[in-house]
Protein backbone atom coordinates (compact mmCIF):
# COMPACT_ATOMS: atom_id res chain seq x y z
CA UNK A 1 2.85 -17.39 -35.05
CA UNK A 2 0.99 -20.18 -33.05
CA UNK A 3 0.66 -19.24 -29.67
CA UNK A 4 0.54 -21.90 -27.18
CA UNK A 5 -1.99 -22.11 -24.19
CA UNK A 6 -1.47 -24.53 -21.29
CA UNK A 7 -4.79 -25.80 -19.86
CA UNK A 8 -5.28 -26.95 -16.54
CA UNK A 9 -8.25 -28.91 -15.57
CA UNK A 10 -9.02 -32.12 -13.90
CA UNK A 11 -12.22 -32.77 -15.17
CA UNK A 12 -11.43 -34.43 -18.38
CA UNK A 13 -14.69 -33.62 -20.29
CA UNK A 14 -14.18 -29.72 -19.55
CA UNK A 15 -9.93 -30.06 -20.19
CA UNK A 16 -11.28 -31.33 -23.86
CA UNK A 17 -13.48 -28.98 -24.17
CA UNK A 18 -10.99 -26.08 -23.68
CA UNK A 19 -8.90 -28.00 -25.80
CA UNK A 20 -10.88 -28.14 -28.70
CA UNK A 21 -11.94 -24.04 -28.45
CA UNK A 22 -8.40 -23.46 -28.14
CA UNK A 23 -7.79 -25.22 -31.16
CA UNK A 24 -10.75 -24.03 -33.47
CA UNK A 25 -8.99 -20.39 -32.55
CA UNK A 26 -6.17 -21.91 -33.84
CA UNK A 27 -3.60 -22.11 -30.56
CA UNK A 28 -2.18 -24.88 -29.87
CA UNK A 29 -3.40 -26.38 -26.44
CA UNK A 30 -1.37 -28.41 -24.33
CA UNK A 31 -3.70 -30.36 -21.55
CA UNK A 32 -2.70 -30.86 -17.75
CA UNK A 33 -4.70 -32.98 -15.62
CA UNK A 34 -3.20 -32.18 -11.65
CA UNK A 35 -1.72 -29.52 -10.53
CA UNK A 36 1.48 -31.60 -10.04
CA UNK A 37 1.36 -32.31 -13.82
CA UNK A 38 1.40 -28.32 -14.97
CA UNK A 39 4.28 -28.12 -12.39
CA UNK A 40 6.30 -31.17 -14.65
CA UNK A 41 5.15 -29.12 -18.07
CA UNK A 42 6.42 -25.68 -16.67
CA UNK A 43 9.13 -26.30 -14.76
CA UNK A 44 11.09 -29.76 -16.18
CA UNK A 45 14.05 -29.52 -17.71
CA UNK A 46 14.11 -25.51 -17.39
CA UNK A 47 16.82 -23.70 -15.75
CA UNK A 48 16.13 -21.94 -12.42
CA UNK A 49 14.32 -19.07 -12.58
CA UNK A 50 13.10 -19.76 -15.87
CA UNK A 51 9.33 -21.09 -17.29
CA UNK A 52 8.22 -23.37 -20.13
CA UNK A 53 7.64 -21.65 -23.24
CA UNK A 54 3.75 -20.99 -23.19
CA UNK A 55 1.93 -17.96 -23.90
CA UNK A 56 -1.67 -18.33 -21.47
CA UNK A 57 -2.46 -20.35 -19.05
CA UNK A 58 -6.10 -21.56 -18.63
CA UNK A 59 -5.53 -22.74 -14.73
CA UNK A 60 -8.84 -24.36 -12.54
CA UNK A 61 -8.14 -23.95 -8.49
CA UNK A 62 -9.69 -27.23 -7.03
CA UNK A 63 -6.95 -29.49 -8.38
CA UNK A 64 -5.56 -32.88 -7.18
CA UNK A 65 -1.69 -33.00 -6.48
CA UNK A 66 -1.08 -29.23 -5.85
CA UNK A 67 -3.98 -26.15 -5.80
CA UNK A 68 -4.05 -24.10 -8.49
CA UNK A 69 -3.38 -21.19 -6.00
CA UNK A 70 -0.35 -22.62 -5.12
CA UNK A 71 0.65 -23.10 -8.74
CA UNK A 72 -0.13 -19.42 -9.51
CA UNK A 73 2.18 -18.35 -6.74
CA UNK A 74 5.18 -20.22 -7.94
CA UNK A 75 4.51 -19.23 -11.85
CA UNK A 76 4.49 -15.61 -10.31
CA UNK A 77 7.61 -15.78 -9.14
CA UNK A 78 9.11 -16.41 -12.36
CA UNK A 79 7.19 -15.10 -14.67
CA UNK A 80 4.42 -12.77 -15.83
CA UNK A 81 2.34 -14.57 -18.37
CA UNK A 82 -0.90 -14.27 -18.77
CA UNK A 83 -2.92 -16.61 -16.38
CA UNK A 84 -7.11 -17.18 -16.07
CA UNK A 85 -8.30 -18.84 -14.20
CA UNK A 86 -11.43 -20.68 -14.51
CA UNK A 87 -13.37 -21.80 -11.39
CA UNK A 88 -16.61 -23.15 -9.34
CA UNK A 89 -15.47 -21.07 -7.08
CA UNK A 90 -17.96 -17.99 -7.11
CA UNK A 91 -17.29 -15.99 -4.21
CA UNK A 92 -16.07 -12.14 -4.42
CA UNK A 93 -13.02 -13.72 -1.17
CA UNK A 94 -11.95 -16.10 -3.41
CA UNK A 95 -11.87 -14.02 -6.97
CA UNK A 96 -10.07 -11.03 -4.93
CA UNK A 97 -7.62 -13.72 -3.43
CA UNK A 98 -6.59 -15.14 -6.23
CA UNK A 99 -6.29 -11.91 -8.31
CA UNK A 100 -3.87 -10.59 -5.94
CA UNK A 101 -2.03 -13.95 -6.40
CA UNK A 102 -1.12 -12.52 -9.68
CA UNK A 103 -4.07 -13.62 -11.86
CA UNK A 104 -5.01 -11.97 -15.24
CA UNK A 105 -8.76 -12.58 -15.15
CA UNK A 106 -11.44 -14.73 -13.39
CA UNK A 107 -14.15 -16.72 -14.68
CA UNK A 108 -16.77 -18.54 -13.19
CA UNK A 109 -17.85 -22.11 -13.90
CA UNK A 110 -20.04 -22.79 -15.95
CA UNK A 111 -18.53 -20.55 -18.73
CA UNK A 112 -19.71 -19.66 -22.26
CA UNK A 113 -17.25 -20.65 -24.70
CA UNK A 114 -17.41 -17.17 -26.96
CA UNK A 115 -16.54 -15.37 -23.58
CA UNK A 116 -13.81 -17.95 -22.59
CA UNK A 117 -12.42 -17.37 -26.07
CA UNK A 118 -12.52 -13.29 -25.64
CA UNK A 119 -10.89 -13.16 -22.94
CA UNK A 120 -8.19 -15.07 -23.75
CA UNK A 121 -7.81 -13.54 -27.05
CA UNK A 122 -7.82 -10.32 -25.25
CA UNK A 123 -5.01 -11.37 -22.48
CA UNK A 124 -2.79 -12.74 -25.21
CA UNK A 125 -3.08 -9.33 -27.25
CA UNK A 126 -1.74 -7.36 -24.02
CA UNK A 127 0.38 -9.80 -23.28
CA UNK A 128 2.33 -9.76 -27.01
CA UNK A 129 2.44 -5.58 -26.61
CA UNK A 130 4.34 -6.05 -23.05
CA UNK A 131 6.68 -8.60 -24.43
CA UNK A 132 7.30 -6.42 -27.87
CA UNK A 133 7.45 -3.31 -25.43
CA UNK A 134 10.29 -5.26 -23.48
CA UNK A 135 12.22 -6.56 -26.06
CA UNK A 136 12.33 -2.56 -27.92
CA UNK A 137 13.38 -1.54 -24.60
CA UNK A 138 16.13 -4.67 -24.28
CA UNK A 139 17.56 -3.86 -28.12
CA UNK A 140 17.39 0.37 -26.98
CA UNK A 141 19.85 -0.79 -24.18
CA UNK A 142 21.63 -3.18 -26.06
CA UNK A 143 22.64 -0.29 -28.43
CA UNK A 144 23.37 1.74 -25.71
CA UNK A 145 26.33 -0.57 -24.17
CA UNK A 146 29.95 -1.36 -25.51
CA UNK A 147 30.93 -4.98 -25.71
CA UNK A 148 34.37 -6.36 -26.28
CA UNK A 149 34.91 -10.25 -25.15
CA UNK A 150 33.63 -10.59 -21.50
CA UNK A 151 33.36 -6.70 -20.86
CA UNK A 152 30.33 -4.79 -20.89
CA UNK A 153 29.95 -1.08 -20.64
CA UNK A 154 26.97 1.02 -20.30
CA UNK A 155 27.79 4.75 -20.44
CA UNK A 156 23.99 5.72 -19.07
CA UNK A 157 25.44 4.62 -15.56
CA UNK A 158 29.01 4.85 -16.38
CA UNK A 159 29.62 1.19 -15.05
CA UNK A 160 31.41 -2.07 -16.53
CA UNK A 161 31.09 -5.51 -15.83
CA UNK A 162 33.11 -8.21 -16.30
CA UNK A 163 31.80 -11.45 -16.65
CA UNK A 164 28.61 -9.92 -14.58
CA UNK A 165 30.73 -8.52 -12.10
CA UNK A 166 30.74 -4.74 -11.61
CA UNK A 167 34.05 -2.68 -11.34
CA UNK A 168 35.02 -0.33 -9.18
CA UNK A 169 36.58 2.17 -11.85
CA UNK A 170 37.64 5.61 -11.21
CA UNK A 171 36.70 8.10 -13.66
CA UNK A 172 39.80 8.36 -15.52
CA UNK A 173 40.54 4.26 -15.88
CA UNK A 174 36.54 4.38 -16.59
CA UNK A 175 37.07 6.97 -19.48
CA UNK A 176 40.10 5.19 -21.13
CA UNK A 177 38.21 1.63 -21.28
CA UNK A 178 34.98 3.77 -22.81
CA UNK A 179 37.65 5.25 -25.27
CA UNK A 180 39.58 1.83 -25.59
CA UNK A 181 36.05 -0.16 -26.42
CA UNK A 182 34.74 2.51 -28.54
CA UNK A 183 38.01 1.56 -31.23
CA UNK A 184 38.80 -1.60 -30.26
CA UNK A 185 41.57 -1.97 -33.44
CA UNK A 186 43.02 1.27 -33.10
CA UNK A 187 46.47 1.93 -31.56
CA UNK A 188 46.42 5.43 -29.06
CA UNK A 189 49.63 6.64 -28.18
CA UNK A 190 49.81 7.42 -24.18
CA UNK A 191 50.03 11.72 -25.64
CA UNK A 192 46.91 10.90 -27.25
CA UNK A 193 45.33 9.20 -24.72
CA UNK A 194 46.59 11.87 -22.32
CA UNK A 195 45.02 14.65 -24.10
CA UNK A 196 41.66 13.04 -24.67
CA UNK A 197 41.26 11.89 -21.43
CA UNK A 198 42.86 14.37 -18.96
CA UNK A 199 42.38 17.08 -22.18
CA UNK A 200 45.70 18.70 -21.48
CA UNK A 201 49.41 19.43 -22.52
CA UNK A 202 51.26 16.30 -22.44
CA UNK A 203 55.19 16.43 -21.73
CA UNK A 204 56.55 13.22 -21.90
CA UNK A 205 57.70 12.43 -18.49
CA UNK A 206 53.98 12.08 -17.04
CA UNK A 207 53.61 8.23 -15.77
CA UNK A 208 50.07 9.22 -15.50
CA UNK A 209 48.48 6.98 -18.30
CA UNK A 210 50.87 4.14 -17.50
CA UNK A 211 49.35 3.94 -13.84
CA UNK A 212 45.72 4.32 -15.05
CA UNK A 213 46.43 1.60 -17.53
CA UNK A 214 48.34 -0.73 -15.14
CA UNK A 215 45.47 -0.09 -12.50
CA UNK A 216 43.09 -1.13 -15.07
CA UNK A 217 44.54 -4.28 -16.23
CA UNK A 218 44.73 -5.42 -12.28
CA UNK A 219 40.75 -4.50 -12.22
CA UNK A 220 40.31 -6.53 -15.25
CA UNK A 221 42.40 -9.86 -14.56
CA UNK A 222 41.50 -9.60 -10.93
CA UNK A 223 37.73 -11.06 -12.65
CA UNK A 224 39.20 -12.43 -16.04
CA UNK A 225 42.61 -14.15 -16.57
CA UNK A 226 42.68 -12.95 -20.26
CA UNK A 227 44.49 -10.31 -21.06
CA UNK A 228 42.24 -6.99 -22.68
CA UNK A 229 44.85 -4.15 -22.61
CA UNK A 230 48.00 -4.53 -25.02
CA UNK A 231 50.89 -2.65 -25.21
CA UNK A 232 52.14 -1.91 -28.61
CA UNK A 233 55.80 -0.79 -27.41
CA UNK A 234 57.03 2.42 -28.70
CA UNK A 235 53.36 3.12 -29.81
CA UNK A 236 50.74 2.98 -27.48
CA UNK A 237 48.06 0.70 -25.93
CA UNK A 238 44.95 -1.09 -27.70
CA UNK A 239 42.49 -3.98 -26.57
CA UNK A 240 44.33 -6.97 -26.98
């Protein structure tokens, strides 16, 4: 995998220089010249909230068209990759400032390339272990949750959402969607559905699952016109 680094740098000869370490390392570096430019390259064309696929940013603070301060904060908002910056700027203020803006790591201009080149190495290592850590911890929950159409349910906190929107589910009408979504083919007959859920006699006459069921399908189309719950008549219910 070829990891991409974003370099930001209005001095030209030190923007190709990065460039061409970058390279040698064998990243692929895309150059920004203002601060408005980065903005354009992170932000264009993404969706709100989101960032431009890079892995590092290499950002300089003295920068024509917005301060690189200023471009930290708004990457921060959004996002937590890796950012160093690289400065003139030598005073403890302004390294403290900007690491509580969010920044990885500080360097002060002028920089050796080997160290420039280790610490970026070394940001992009921790950086890969957070993502890999989040995406194990995405695919844990992922198992964890029932999905059928627009319906999600995640038993750890006993809620579903439909189309994103939570609903307000009593523990009964919660217990025969879990039950529903866990066999999503199979036919249950209201006795068996009566006995699993309320785990008790049932007699025949108890309108009990019917109202649970009917309450349910209100919850459901109340968010999504579909229909979810079928009734097989003289069977039973199944997701539709």
């Amino acid at each position: 995998m070829i990891y991409k680094i974003l370099i930001v740098e209005d001095d030209s000869d030190i923007n190709t220089l990065l460039a061409k370490i970058m390279k040698q390392q064998g990243y692929e570096a895309i150059q920004a010249f203002s601060g408005t430019e980065a903005e354009l390259r992170l932000f264009s064309n993404i969706e709100e909230g989101e960032i431009a696929d890079f892995d590092l940013i290499l950002l300089d603070l003295m920068l024509p068209g917005m301060m690189g301060e200023e471009l930290l904060k708004k990457v921060r908002k959004v996002s937590d990759i890796p950012v160093i910056v690289l400065s003139a700027k030598s005073s403890l203020e302004d390294k403290v400032t900007v690491l509580n803006f969010g920044a990885d790591d500080y360097l002060v201009k002028p920089f050796e390339p080997e160290e420039v080149i280790a610490r970026v190495n070394g940001a992009i290592k921790r950086y890969q272990r957070y993502v890999k850590k989040e995406e194990r911890q995405i695919r844990e929950e992922e198992k964890e949750t029932l999905t059928y159409k627009k319906l999600i349910l995640y038993p750890r906190e006993r809620e579903v959402k439909a189309e994103g929107v939570s609903l307000s589910l009593t523990a009964h009408e919660y217990d025969i969607l879990k039950l529903l979504m866990e066999h999503p083919s199979k036919v249950f007959s209201r006795e068996t559905l009566y006995e699993t859920i309320w785990q008790g006699g049932y007699y025949g006459e108890d309108n009990t699952v019917n109202m649970h069921i009917s309450n349910l399908r209100k919850k459901i189309s109340a968010v999504i016109e579909e229909e979810y719950i079928k009734t097989v008549w003289g069977i039973g219910y199944k997701l539709d």
